[in-house]
PDB file of N, CA and C in Angstrom:
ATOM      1  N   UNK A   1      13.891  -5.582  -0.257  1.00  0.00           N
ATOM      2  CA  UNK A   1      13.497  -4.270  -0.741  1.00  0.00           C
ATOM      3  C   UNK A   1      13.198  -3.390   0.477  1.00  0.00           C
ATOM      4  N   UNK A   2      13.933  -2.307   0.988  1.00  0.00           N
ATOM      5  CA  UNK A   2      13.662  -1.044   1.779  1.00  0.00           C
ATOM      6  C   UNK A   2      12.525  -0.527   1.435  1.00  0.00           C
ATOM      7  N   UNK A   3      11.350  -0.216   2.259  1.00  0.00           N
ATOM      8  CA  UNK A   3      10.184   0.582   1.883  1.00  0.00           C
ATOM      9  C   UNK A   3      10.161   1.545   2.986  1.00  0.00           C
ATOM     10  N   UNK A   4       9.773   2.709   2.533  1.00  0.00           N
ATOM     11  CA  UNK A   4       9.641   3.617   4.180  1.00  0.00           C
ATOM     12  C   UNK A   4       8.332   4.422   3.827  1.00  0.00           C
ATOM     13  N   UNK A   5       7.892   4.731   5.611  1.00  0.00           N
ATOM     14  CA  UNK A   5       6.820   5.520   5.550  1.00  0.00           C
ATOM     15  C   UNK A   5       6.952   6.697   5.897  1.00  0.00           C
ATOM     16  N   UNK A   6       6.507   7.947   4.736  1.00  0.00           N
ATOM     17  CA  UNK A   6       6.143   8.791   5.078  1.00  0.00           C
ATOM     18  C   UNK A   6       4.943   9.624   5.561  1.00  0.00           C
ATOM     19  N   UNK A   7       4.661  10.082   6.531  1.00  0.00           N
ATOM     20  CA  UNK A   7       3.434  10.327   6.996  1.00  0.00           C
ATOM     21  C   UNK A   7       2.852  12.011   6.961  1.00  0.00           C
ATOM     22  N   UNK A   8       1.972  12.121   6.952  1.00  0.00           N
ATOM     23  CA  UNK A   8       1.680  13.689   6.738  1.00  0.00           C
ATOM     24  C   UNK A   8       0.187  13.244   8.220  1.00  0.00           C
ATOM     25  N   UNK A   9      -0.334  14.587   7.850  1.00  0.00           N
ATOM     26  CA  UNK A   9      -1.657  14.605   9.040  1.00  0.00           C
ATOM     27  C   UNK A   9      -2.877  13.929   8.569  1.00  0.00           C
ATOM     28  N   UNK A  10      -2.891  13.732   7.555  1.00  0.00           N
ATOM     29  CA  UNK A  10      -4.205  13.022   7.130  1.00  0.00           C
ATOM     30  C   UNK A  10      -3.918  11.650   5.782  1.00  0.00           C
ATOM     31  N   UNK A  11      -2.967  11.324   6.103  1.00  0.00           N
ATOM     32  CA  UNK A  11      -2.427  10.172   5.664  1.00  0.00           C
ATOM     33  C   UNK A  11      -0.746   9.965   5.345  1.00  0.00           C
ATOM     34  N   UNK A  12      -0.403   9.387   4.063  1.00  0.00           N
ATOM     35  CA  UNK A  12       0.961   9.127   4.126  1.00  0.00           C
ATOM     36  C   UNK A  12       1.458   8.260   2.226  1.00  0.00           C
ATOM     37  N   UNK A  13       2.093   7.967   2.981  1.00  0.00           N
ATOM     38  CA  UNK A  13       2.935   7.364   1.249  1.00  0.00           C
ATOM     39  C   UNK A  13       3.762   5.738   1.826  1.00  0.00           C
ATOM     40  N   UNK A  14       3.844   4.801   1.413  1.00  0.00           N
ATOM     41  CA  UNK A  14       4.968   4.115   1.127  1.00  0.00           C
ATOM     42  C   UNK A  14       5.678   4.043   0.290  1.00  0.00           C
ATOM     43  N   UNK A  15       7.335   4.250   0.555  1.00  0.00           N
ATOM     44  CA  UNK A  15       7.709   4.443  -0.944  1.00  0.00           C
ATOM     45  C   UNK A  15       8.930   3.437  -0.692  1.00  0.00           C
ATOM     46  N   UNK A  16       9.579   2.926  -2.321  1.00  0.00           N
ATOM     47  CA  UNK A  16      10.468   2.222  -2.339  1.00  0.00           C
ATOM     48  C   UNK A  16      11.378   2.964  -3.617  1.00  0.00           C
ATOM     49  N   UNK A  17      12.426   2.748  -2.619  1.00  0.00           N
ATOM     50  CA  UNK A  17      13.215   3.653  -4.258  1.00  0.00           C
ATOM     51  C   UNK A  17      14.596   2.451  -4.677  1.00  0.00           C
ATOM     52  N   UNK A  18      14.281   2.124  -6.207  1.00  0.00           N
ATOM     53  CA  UNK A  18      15.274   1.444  -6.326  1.00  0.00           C
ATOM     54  C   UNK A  18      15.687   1.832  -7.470  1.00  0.00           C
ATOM     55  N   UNK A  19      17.250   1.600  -7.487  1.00  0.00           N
ATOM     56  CA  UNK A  19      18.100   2.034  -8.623  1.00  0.00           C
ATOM     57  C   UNK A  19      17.896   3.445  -9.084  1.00  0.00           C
ATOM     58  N   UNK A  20      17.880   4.521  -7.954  1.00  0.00           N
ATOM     59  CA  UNK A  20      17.323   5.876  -8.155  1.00  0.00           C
ATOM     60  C   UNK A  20      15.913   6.081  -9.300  1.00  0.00           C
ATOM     61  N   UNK A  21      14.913   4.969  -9.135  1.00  0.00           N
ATOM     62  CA  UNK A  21      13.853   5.238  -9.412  1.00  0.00           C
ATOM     63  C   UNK A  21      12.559   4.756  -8.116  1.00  0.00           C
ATOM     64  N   UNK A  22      11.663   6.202  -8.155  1.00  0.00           N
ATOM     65  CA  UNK A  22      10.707   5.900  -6.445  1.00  0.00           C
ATOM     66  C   UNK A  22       9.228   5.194  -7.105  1.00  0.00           C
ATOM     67  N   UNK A  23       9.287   4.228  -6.131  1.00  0.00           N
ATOM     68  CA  UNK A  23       7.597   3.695  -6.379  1.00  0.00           C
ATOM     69  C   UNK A  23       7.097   4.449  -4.927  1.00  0.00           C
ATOM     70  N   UNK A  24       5.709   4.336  -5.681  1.00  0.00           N
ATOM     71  CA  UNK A  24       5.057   4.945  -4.097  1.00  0.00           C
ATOM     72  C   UNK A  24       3.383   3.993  -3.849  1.00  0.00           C
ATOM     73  N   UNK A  25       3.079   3.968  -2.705  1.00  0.00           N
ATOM     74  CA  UNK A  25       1.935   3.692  -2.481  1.00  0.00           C
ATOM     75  C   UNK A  25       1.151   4.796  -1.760  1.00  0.00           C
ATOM     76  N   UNK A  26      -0.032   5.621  -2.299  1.00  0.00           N
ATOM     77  CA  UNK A  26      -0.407   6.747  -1.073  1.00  0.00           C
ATOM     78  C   UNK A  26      -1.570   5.967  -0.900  1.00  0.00           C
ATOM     79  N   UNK A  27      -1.769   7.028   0.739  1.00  0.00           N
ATOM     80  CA  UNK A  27      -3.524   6.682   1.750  1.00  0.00           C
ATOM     81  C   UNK A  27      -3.894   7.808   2.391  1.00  0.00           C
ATOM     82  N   UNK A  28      -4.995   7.690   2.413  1.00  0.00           N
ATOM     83  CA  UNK A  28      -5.437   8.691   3.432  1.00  0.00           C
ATOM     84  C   UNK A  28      -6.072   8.053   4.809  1.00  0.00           C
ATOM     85  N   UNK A  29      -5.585   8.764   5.570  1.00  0.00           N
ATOM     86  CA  UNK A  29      -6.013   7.833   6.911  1.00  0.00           C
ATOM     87  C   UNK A  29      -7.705   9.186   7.344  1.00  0.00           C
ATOM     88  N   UNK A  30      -8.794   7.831   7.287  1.00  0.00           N
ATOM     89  CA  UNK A  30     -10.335   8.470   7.841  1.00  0.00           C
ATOM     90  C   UNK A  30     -10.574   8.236   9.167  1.00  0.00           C
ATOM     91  N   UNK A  31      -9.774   7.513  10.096  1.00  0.00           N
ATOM     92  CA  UNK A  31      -9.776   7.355  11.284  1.00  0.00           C
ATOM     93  C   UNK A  31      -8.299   6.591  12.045  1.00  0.00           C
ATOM     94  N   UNK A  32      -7.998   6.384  13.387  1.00  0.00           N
ATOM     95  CA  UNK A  32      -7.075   5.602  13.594  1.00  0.00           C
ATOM     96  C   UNK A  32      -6.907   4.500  13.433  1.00  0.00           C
ATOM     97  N   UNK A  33      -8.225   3.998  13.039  1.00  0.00           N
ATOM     98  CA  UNK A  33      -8.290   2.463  12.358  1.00  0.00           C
ATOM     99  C   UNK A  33      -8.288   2.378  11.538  1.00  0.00           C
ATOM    100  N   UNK A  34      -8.302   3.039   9.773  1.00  0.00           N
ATOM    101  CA  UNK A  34      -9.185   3.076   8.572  1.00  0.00           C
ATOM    102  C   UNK A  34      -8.199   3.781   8.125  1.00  0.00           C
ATOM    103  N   UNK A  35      -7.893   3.079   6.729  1.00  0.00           N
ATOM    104  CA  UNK A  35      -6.992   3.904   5.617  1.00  0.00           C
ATOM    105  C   UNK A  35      -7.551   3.331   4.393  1.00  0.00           C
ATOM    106  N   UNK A  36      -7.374   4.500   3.479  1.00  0.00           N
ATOM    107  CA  UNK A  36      -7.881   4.372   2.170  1.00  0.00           C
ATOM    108  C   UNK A  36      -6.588   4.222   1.348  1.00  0.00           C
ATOM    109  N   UNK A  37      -6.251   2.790   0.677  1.00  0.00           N
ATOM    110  CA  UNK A  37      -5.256   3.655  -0.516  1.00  0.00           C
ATOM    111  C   UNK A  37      -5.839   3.296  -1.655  1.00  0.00           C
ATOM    112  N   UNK A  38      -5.229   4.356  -1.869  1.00  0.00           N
ATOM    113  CA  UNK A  38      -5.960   5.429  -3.343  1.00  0.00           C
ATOM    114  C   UNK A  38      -4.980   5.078  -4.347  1.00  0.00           C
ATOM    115  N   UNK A  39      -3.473   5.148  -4.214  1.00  0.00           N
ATOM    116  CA  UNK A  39      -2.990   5.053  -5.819  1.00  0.00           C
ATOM    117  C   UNK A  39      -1.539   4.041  -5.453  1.00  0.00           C
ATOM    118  N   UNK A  40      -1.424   3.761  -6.598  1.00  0.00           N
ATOM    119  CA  UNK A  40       0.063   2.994  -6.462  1.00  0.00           C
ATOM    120  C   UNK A  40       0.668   3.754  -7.635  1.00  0.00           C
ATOM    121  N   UNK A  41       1.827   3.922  -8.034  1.00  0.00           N
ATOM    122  CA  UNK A  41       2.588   4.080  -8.816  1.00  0.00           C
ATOM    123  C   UNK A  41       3.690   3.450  -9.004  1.00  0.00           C
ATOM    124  N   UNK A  42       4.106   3.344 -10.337  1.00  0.00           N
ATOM    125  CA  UNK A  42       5.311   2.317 -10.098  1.00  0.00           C
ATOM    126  C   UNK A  42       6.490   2.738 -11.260  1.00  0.00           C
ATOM    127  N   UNK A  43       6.889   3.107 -11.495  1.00  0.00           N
ATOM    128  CA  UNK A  43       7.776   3.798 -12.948  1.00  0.00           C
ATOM    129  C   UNK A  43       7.887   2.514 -13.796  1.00  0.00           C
ATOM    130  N   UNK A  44       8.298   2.549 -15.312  1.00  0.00           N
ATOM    131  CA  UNK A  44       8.483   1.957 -15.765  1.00  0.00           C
ATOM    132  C   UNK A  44       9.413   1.140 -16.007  1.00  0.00           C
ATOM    133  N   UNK A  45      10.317   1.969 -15.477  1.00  0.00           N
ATOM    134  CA  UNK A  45      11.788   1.709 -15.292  1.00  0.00           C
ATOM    135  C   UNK A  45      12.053   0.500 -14.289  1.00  0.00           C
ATOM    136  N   UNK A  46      11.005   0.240 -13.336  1.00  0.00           N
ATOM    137  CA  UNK A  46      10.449  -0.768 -12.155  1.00  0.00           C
ATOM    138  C   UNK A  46       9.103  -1.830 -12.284  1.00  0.00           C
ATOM    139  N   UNK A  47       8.758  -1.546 -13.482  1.00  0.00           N
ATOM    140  CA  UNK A  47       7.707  -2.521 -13.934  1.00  0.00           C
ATOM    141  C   UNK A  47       8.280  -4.128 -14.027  1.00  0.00           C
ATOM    142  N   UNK A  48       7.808  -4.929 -13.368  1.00  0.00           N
ATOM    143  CA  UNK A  48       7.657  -6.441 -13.552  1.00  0.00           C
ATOM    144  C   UNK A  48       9.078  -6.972 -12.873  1.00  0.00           C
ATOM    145  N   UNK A  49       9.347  -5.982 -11.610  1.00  0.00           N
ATOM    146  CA  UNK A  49      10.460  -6.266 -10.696  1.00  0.00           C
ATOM    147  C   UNK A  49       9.135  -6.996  -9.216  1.00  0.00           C
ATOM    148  N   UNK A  50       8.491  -6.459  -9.248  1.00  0.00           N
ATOM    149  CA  UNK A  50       7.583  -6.959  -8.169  1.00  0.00           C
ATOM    150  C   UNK A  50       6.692  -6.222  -6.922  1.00  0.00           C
ATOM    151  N   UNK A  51       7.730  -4.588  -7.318  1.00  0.00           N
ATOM    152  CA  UNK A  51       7.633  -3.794  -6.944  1.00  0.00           C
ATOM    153  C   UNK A  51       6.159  -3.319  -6.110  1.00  0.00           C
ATOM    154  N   UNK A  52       5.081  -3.408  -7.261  1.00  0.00           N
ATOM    155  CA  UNK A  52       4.387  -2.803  -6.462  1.00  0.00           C
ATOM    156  C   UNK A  52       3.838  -3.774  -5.375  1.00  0.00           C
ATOM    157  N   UNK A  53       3.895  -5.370  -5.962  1.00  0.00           N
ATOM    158  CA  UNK A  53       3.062  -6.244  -4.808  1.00  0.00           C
ATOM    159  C   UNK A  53       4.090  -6.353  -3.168  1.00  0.00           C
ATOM    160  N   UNK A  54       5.046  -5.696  -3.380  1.00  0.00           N
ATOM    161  CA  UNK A  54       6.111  -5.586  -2.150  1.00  0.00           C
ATOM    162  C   UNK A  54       5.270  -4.479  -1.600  1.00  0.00           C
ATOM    163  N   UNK A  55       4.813  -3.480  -2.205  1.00  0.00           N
ATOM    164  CA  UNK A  55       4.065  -2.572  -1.559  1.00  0.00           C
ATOM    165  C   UNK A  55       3.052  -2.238  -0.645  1.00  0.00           C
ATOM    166  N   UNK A  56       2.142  -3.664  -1.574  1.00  0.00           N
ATOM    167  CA  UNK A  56       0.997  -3.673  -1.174  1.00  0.00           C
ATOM    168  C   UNK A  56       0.958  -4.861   0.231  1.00  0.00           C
ATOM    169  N   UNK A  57       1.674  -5.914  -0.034  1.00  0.00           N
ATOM    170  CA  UNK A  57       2.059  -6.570   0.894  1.00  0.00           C
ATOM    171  C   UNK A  57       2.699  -5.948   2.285  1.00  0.00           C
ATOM    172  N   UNK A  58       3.741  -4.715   2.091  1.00  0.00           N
ATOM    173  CA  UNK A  58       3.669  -4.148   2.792  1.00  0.00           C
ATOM    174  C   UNK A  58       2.599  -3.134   3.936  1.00  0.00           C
ATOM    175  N   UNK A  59       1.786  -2.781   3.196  1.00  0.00           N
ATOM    176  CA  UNK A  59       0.495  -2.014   3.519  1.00  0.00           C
ATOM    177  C   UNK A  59      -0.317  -3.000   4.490  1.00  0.00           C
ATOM    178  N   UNK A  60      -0.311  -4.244   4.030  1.00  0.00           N
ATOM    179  CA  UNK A  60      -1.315  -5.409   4.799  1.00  0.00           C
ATOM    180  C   UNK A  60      -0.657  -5.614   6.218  1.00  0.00           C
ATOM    181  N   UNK A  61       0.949  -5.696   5.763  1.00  0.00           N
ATOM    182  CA  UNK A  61       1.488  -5.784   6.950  1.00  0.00           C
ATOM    183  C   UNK A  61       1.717  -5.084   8.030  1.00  0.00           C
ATOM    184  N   UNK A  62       1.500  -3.695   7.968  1.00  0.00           N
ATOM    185  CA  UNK A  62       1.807  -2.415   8.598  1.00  0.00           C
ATOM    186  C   UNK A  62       0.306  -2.838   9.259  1.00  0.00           C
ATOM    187  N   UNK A  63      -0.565  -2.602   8.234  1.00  0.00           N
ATOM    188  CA  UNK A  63      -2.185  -2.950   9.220  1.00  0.00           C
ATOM    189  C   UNK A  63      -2.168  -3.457  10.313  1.00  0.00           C
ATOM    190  N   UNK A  64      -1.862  -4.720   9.948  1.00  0.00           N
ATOM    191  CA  UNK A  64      -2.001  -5.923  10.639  1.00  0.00           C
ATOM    192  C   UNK A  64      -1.668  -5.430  12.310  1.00  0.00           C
ATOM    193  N   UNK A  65      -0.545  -5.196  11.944  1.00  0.00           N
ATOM    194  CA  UNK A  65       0.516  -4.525  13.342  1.00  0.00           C
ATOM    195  C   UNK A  65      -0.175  -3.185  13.963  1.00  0.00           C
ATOM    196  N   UNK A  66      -0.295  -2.546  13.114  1.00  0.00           N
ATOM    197  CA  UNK A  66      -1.145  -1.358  13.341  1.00  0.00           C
ATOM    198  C   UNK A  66      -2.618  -1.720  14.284  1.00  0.00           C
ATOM    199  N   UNK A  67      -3.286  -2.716  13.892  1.00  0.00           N
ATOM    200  CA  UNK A  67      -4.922  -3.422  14.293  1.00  0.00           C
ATOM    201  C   UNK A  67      -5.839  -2.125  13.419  1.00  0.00           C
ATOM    202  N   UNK A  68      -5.379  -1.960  12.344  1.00  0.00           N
ATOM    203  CA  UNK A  68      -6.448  -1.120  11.512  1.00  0.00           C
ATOM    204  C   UNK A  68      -6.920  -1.460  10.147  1.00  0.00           C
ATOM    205  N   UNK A  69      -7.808  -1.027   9.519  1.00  0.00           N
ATOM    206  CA  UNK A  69      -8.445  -1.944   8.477  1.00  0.00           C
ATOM    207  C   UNK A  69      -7.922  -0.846   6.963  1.00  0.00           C
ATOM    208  N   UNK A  70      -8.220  -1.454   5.901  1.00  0.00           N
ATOM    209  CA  UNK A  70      -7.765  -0.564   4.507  1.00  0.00           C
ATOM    210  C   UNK A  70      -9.173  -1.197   4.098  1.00  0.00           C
ATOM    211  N   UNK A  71      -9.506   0.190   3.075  1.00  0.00           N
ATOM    212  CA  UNK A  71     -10.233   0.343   1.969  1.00  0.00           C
ATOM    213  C   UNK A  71      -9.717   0.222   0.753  1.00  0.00           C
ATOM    214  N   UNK A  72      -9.468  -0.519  -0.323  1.00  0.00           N
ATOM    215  CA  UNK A  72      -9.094  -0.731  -0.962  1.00  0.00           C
ATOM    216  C   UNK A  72      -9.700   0.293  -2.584  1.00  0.00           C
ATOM    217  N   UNK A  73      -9.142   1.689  -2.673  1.00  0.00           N
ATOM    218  CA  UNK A  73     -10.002   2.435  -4.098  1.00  0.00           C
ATOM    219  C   UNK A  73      -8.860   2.247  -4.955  1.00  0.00           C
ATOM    220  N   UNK A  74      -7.453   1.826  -4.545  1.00  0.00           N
ATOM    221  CA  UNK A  74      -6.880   2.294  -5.752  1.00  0.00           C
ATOM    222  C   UNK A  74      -6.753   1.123  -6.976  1.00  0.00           C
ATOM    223  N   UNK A  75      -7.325   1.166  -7.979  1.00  0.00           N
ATOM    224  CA  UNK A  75      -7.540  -0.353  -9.050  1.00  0.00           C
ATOM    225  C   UNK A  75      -6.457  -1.712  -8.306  1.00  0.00           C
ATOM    226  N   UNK A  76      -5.028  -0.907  -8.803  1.00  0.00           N
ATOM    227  CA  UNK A  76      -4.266  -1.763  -8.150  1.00  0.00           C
ATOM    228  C   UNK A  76      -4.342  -2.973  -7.237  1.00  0.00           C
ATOM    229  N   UNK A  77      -4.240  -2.310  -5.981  1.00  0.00           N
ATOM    230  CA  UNK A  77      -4.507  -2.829  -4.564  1.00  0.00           C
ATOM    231  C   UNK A  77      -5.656  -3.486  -4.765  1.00  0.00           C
ATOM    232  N   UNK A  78      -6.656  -2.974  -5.138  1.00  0.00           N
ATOM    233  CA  UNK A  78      -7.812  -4.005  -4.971  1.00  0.00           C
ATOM    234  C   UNK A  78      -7.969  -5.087  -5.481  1.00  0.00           C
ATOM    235  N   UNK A  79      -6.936  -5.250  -7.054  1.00  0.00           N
ATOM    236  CA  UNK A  79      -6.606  -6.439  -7.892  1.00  0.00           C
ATOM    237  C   UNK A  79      -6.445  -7.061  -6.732  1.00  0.00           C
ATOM    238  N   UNK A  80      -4.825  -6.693  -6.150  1.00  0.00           N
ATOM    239  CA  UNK A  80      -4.147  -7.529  -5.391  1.00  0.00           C
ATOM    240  C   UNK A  80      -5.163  -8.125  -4.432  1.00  0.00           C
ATOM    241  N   UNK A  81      -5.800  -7.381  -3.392  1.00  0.00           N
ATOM    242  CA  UNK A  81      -6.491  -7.548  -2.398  1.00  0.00           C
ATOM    243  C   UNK A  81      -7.730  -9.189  -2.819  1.00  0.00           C
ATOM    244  N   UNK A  82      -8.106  -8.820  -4.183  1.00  0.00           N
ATOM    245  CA  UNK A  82      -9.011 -10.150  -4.386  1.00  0.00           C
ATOM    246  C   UNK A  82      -8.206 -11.389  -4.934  1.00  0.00           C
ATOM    247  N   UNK A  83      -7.018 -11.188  -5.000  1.00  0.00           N
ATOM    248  CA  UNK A  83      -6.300 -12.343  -4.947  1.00  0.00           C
ATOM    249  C   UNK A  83      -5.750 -13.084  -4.213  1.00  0.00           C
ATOM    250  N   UNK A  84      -5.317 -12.194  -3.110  1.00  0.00           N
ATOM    251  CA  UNK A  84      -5.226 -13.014  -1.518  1.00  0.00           C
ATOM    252  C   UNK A  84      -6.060 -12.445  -0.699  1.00  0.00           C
ATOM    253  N   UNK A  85      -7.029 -13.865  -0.221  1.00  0.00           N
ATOM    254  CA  UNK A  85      -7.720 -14.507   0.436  1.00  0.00           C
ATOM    255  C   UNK A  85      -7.350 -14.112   1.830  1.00  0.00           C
ATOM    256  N   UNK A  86      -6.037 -14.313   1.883  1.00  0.00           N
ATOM    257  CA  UNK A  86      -5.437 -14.485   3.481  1.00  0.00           C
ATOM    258  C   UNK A  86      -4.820 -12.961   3.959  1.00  0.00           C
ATOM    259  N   UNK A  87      -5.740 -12.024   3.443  1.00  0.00           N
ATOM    260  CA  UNK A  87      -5.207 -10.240   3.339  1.00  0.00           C
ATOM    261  C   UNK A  87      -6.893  -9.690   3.655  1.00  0.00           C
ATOM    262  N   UNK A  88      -7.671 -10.738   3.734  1.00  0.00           N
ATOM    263  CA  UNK A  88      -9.388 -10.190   4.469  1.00  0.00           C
ATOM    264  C   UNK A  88      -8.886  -9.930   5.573  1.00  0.00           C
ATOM    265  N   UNK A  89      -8.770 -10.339   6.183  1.00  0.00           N
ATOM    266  CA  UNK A  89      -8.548  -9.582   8.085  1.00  0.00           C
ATOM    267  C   UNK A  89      -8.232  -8.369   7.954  1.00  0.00           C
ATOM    268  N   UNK A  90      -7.648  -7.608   7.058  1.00  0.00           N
ATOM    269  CA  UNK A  90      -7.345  -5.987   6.867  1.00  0.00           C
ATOM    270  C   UNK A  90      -8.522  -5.262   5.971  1.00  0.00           C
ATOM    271  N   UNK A  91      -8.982  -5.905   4.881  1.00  0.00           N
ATOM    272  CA  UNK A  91      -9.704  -6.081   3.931  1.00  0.00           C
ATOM    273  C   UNK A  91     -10.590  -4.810   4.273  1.00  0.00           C
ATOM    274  N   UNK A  92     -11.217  -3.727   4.133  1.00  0.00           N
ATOM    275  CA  UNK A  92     -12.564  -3.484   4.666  1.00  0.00           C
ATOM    276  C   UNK A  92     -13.659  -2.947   3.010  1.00  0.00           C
ATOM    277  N   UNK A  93     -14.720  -3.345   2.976  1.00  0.00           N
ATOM    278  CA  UNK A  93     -15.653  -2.983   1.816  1.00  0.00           C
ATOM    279  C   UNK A  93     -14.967  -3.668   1.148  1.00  0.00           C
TER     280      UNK A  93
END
């Protein structure tokens, strides 16, 4: 799955577009270390492809590389986030 980042000045989006339908993940970045994401979206049309946990997995991974931490507000992500254990090192609150 292709995911790309788009970035603006005070945060950004991951998005994946498949079969001309876009999932997105947005954040807002509160420092050069610290991102908040806030929402996932996923169309329906892309529901129970896997979509969004490619997303979020993505997000951990960008961190990681990055050396910056996520806040986890958006319901979503934070599901995900308390299900792997091995995604605390990015983890923050």
């Amino acid at each position: 799955m292709d995911i790309r980042l788009e970035e603006t000045r005070s945060g950004g989006r991951y998005v994946a577009t498949i079969d001309g339908h876009e999932a997105e993940m947005t954040y807002s970045r509160t420092s050069p270390k610290l991102i908040i994401i806030d929402h996932t979206g996923v169309p329906d049309a892309l529901r129970g492809k896997g979509v969004g946990q490619a997303l979020a997995l993505h997000a951990v991974e960008e961190a990681r590389r990055g050396g910056w931490k996520i806040i986890p507000l958006c319901p979503f992500f934070k599901a995900q986030a308390a299900r792997h254990e091995d995604w605390r090192d990015v983890i923050s609150g």
